[in-house]
Protein backbone atom coordinates (compact mmCIF):
# COMPACT_ATOMS: atom_id res chain seq x y z
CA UNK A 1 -100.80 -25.04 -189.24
CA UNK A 2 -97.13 -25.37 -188.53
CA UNK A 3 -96.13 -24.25 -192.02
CA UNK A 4 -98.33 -21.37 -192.55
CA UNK A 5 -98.00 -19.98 -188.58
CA UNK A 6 -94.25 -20.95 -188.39
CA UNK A 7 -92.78 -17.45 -190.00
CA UNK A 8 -95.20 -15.30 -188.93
CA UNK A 9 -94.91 -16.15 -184.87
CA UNK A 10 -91.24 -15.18 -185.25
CA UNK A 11 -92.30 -12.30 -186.56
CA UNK A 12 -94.72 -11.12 -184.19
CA UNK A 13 -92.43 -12.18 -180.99
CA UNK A 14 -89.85 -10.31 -182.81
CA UNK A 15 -91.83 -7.58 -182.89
CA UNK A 16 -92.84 -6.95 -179.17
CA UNK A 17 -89.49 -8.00 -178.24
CA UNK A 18 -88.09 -5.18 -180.19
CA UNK A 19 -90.74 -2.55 -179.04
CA UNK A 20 -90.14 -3.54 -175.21
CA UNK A 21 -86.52 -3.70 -175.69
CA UNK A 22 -86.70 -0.07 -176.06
CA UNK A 23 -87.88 0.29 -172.08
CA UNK A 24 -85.19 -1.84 -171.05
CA UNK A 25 -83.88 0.06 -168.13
CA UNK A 26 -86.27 2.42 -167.45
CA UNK A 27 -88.08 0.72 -164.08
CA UNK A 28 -91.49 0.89 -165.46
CA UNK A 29 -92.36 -2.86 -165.82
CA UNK A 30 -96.10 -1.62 -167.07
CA UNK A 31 -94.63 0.58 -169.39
CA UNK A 32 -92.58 -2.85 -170.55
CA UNK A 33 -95.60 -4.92 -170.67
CA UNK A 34 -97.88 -2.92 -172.33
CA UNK A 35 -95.39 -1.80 -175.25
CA UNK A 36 -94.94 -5.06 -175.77
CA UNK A 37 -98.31 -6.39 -175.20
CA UNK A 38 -99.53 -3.64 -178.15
CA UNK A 39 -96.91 -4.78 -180.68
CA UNK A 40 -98.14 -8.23 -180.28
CA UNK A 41 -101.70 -7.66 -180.73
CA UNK A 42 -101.07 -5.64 -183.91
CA UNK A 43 -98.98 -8.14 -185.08
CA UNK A 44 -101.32 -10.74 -184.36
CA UNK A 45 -104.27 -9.12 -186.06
CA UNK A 46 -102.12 -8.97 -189.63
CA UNK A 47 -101.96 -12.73 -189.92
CA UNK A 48 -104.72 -15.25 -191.84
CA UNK A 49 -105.98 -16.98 -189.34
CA UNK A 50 -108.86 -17.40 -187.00
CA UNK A 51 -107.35 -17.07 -183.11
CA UNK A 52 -108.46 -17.22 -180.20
CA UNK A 53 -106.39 -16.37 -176.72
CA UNK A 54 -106.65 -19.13 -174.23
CA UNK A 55 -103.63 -17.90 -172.24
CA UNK A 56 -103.32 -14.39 -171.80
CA UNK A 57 -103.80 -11.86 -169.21
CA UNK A 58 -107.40 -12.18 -167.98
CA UNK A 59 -110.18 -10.70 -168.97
CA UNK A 60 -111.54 -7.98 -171.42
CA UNK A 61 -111.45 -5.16 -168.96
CA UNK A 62 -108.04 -5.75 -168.34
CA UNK A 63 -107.38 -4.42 -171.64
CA UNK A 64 -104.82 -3.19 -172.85
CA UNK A 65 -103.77 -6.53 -172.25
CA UNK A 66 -104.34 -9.98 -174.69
CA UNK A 67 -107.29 -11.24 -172.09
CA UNK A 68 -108.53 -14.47 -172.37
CA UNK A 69 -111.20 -15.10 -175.19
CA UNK A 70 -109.80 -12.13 -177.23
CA UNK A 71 -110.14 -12.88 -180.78
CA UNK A 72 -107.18 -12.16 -183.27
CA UNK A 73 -105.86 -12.67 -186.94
CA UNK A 74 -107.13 -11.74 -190.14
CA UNK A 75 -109.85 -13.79 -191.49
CA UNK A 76 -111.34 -11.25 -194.15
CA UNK A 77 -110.50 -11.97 -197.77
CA UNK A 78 -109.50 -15.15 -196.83
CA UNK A 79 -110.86 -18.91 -196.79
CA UNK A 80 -109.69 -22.09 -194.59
CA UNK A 81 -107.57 -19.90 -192.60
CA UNK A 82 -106.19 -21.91 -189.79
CA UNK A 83 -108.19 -22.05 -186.46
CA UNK A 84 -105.76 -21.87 -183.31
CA UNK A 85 -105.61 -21.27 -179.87
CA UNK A 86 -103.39 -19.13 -178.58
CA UNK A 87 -101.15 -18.88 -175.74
CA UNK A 88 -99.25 -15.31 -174.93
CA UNK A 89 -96.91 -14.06 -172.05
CA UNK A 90 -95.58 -10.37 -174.49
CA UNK A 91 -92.86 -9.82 -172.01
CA UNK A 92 -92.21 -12.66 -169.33
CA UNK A 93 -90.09 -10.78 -167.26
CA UNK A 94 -91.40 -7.65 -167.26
CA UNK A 95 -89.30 -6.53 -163.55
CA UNK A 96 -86.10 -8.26 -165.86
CA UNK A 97 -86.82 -5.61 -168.74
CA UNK A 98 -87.57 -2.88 -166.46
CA UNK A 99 -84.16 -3.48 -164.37
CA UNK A 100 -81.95 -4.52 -167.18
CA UNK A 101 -81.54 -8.35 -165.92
CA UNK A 102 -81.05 -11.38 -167.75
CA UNK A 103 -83.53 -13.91 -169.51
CA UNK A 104 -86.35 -11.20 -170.60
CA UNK A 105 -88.10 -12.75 -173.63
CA UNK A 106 -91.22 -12.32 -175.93
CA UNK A 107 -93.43 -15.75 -176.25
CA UNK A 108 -96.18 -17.23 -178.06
CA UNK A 109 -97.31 -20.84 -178.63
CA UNK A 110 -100.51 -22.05 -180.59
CA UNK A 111 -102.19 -25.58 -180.88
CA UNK A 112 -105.54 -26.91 -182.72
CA UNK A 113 -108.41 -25.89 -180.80
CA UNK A 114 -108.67 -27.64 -177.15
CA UNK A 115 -104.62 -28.20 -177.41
CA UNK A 116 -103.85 -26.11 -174.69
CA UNK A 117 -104.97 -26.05 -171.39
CA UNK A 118 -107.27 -23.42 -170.38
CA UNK A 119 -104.96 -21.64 -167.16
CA UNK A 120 -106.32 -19.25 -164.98
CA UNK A 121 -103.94 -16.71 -163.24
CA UNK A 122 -103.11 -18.29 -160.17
CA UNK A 123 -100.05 -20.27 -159.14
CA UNK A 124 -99.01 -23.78 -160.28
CA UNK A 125 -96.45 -26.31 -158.47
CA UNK A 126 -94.01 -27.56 -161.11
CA UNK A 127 -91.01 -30.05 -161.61
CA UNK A 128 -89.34 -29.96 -164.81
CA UNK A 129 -86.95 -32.04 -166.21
CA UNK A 130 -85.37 -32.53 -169.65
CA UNK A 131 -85.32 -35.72 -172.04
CA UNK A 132 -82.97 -37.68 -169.81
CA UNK A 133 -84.98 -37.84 -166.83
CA UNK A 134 -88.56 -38.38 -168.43
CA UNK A 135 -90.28 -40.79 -166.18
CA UNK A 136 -87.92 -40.21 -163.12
CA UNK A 137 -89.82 -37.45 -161.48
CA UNK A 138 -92.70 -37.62 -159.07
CA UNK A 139 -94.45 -34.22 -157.90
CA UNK A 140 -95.42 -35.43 -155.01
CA UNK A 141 -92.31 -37.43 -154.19
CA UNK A 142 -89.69 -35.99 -151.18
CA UNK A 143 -87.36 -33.53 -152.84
CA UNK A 144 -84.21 -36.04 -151.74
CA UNK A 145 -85.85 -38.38 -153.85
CA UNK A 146 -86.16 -36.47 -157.18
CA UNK A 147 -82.76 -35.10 -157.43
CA UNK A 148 -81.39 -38.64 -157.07
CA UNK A 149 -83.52 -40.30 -159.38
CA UNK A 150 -82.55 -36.99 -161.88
CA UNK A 151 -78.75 -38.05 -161.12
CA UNK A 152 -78.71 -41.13 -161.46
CA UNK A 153 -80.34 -40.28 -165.20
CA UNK A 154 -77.41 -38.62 -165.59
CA UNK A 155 -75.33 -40.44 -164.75
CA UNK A 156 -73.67 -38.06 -161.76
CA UNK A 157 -73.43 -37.19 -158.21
CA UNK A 158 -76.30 -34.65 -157.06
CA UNK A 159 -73.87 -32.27 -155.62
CA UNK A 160 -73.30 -31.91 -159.75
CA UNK A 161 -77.29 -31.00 -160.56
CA UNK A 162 -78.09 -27.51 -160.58
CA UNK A 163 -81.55 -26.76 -159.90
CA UNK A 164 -83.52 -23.34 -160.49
CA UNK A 165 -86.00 -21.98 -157.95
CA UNK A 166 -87.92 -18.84 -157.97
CA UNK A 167 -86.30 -16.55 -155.20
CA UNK A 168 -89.67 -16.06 -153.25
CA UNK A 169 -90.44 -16.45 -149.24
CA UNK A 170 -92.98 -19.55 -150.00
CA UNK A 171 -89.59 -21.34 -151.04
CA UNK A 172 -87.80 -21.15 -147.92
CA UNK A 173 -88.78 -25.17 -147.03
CA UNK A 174 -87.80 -26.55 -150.91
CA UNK A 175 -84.51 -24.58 -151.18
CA UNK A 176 -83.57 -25.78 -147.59
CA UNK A 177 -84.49 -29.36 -148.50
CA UNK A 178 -82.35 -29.02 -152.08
CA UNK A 179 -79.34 -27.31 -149.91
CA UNK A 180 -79.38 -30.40 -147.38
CA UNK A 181 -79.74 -33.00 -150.15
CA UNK A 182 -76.99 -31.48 -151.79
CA UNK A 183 -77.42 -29.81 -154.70
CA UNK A 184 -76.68 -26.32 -155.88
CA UNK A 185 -79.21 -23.96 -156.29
CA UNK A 186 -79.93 -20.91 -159.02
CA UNK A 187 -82.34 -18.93 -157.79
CA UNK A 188 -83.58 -16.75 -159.85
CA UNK A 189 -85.95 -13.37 -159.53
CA UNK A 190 -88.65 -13.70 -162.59
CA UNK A 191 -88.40 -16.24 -165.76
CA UNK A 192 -89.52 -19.49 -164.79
CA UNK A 193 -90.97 -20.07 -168.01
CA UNK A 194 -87.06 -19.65 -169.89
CA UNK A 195 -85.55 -21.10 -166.90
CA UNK A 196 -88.09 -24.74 -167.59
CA UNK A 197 -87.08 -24.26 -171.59
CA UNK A 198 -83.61 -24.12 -170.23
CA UNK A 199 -84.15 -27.25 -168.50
CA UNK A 200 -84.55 -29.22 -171.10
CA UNK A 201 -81.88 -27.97 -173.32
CA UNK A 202 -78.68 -29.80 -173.13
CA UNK A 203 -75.40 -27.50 -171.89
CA UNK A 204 -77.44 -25.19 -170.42
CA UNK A 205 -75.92 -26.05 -166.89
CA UNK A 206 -79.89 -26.62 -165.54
CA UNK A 207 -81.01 -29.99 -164.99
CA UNK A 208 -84.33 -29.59 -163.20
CA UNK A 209 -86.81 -26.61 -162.29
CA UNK A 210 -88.87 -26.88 -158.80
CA UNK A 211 -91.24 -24.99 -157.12
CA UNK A 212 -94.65 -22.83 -157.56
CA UNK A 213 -94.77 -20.30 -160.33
CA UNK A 214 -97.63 -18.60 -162.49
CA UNK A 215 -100.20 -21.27 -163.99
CA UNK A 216 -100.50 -19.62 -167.72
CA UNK A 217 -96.48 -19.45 -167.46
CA UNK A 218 -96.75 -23.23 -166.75
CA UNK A 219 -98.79 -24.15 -169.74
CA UNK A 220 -96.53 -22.21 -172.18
CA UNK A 221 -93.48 -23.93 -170.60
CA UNK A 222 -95.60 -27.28 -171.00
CA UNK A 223 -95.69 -25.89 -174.73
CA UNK A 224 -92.21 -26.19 -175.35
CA UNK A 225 -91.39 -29.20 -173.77
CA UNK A 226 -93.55 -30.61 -176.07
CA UNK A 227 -91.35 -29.62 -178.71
CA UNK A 228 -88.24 -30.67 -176.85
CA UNK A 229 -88.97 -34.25 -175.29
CA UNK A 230 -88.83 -32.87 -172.00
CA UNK A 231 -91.02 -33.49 -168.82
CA UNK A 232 -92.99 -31.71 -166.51
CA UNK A 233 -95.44 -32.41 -163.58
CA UNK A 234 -97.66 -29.67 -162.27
CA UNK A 235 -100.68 -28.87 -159.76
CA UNK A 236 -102.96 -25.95 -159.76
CA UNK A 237 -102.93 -24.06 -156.57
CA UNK A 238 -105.72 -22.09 -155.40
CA UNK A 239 -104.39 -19.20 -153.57
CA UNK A 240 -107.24 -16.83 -153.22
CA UNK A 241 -111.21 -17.63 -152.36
CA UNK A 242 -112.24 -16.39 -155.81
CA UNK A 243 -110.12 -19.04 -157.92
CA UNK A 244 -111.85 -22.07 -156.95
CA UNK A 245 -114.94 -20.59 -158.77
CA UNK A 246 -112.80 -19.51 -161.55
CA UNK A 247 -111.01 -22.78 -161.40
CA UNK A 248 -114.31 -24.65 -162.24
CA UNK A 249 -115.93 -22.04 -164.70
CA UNK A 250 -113.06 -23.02 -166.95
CA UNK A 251 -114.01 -26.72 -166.42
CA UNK A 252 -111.22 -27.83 -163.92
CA UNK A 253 -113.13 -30.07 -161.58
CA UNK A 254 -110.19 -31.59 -159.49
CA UNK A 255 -108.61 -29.36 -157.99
CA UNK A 256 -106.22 -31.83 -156.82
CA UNK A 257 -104.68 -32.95 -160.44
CA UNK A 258 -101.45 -33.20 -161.31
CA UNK A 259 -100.95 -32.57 -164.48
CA UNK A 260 -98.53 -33.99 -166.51
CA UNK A 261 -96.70 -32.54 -169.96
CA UNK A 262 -99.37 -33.79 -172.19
CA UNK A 263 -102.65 -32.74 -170.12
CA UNK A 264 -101.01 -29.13 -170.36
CA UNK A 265 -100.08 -29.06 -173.99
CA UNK A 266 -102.51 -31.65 -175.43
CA UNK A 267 -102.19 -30.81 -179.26
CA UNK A 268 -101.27 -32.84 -181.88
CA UNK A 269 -99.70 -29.69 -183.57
CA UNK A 270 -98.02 -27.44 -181.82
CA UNK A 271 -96.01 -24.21 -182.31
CA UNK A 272 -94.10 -22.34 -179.77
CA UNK A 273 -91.71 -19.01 -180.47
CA UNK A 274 -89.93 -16.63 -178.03
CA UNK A 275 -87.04 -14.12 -178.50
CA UNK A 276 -85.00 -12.97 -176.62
CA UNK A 277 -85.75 -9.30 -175.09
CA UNK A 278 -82.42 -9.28 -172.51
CA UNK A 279 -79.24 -11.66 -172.51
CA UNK A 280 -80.03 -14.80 -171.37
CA UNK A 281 -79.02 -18.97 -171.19
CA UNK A 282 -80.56 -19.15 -174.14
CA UNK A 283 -80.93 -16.09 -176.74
CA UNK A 284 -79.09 -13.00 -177.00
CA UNK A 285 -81.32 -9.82 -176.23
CA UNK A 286 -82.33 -7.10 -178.71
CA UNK A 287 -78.68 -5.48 -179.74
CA UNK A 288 -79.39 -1.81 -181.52
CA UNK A 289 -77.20 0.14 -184.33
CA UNK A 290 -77.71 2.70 -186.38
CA UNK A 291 -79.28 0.96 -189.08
CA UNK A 292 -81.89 -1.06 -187.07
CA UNK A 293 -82.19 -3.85 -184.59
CA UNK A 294 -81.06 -7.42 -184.29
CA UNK A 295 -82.62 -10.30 -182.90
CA UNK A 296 -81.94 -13.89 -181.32
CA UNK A 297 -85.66 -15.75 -181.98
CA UNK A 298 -86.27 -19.66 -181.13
CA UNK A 299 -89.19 -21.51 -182.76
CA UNK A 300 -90.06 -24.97 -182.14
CA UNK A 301 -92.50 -26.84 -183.98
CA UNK A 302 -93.84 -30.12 -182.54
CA UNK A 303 -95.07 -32.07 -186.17
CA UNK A 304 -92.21 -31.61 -187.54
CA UNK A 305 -89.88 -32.08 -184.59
CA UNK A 306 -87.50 -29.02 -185.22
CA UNK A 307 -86.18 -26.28 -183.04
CA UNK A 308 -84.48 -23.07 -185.14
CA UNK A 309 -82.53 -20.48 -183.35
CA UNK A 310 -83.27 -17.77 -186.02
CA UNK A 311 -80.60 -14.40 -185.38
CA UNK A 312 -82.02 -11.49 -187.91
CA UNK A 313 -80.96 -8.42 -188.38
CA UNK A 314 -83.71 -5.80 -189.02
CA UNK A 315 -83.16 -3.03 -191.62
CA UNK A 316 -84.94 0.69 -191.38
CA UNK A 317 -85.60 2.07 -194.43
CA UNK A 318 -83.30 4.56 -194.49
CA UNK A 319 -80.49 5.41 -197.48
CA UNK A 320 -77.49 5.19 -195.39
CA UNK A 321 -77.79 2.50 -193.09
CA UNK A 322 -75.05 -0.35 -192.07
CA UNK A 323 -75.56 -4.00 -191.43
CA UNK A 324 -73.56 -5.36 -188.32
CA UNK A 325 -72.33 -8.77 -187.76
């Protein structure tokens, strides 16, 4: 799976990335979304294999979105074409694209079948750590507690850790219980999903991700972590009356749970590939020239244990164009 998917999940993250990066700026995150959400699904539907969304954006009559249970890749014409789920966010960061603001990327990540949890969109309470602190971290430990047991992993004071935290009003307690414990804080607007791959990427300057994001944004970030040794501890939360039904149509029974990195991402194989649709910690956004379009792309590949930061520069077919460097 890794070796036939690989290449073409650049390609079809490259591909919304560049159609969304063309909205950048404009202040219609819809617009963003559904650009890229379009690319993707063409994309998507040109590759041999038999797919199946398990992350997406709910359900069929939320179309034009990738909803849940949607059904993509080519299988005519072709035999023993690989059978994956799939996990999608087109744009995560859709305000970031629409504003201009940093860390805007295009994702997908696909197991074997069942190697991905099933996520609902609701919210989802999250620590995440990288490979130094595996085993350190306790979800439902006091936050003083954590971020010394993530120090002490690395070897320094707290008032050296720098943790992210969406820059929400349900935060107010955690960032106040960070400040007095004595680490610095990053919040951030939207992106928790590259802000937990940043975690877990050494000289980023991020050393742990807290707080209660979206659940399918969870799973994807569980997705990656996979790939990079990292950790992560999470716990659905049921926000609205409706979701606990939801919650246990998808066959989540304990509500309570917490999740750990393997439970989200369960797969044996696993791929997982995002570029980059702004500037950000990690890739460079979508840079434009006359000739075409040039893109910063990482994919990660779990079997195999390799992580490729891919930077391609994408011709038009025209007579008098001019690569860049």
């Amino acid at each position: 799976m890794e070796h036939a998917l690989g290449q073409e999940f650049v390609s079809v993250v490259e591909k919304a990335a560049i159609a969304c990066a063309h909205t950048m700026g404009l202040g219609d995150r819809r617009y963003s979304d559904q650009v890229a959400t379009e690319s993707m699904r063409k994309a998507l539907h040109e590759i041999p294999m038999d797919g199946t969304i398990v992350i997406g954006e709910g359900e069929r009559d939320e179309a034009p979105m990738l909803f849940i249970g949607e059904k993509v890749g080519d299988t005519s014409g072709s035999t023993g074409v690989p059978v994956v789920d799939i996990a999608v966010d087109p744009l995560e960061g859709t305000n970031l694209c629409a504003t201009g603001a940093n860390n805007a990327i295009a994702v997908i990540a696909a197991s074997d079948q069942g190697g991905l949890l099933h996520a609902p969109d609701c919210y989802m309470e999250k620590i995440i750590v990288g490979p130094s602190s595996r085993g350190a971290i306790d979800i439902d430990a006091p936050v003083k507690q954590n971020l010394k047991a993530i120090a002490k992993r690395l070897d320094r004071g707290v008032d050296d850790l720098v943790v992210i935290v969406l820059d929400r009003p349900r935060h107010a307690e955690l960032i106040k219980e960070i400040r007095q414990a004595g680490a610095r804080i990053r919040l951030i607007g939207d992106g928790d999903l590259s802000a937990g791959i940043s975690a877990a990427v050494v000289g980023t300057g991020v050393h742990a991700v807290m707080g209660t994001g979206g659940a399918p944004e969870g799973v994807l970030t569980a997705a990656a972590l996979r790939c990079l040794n990292g950790e992560m501890q999470a716990r659905l939360v049921v926000a609205k009356p409706d979701q606990e039904k939801r919650l246990k149509d998808m066959g989540v029974e304990d509500l309570k749970k917490v999740y750990t990195t393997e439970e989200l991402a369960p797969g044996d194989r696993m791929i997982f590939a995002a570029c980059g649709v702004t500037d950000g910690t990690l890739l460079k956004g979508v840079r434009f020239f006359g000739g075409g379009a040039r893109t910063h792309t990482l994919i990660m590949t779990l079997q195999s244990r390799k992580a490729r930061f891919i930077d391609t520069v994408h011709l038009e077919r025209r007579p008098d164009f001019k690569v860049r460097f």
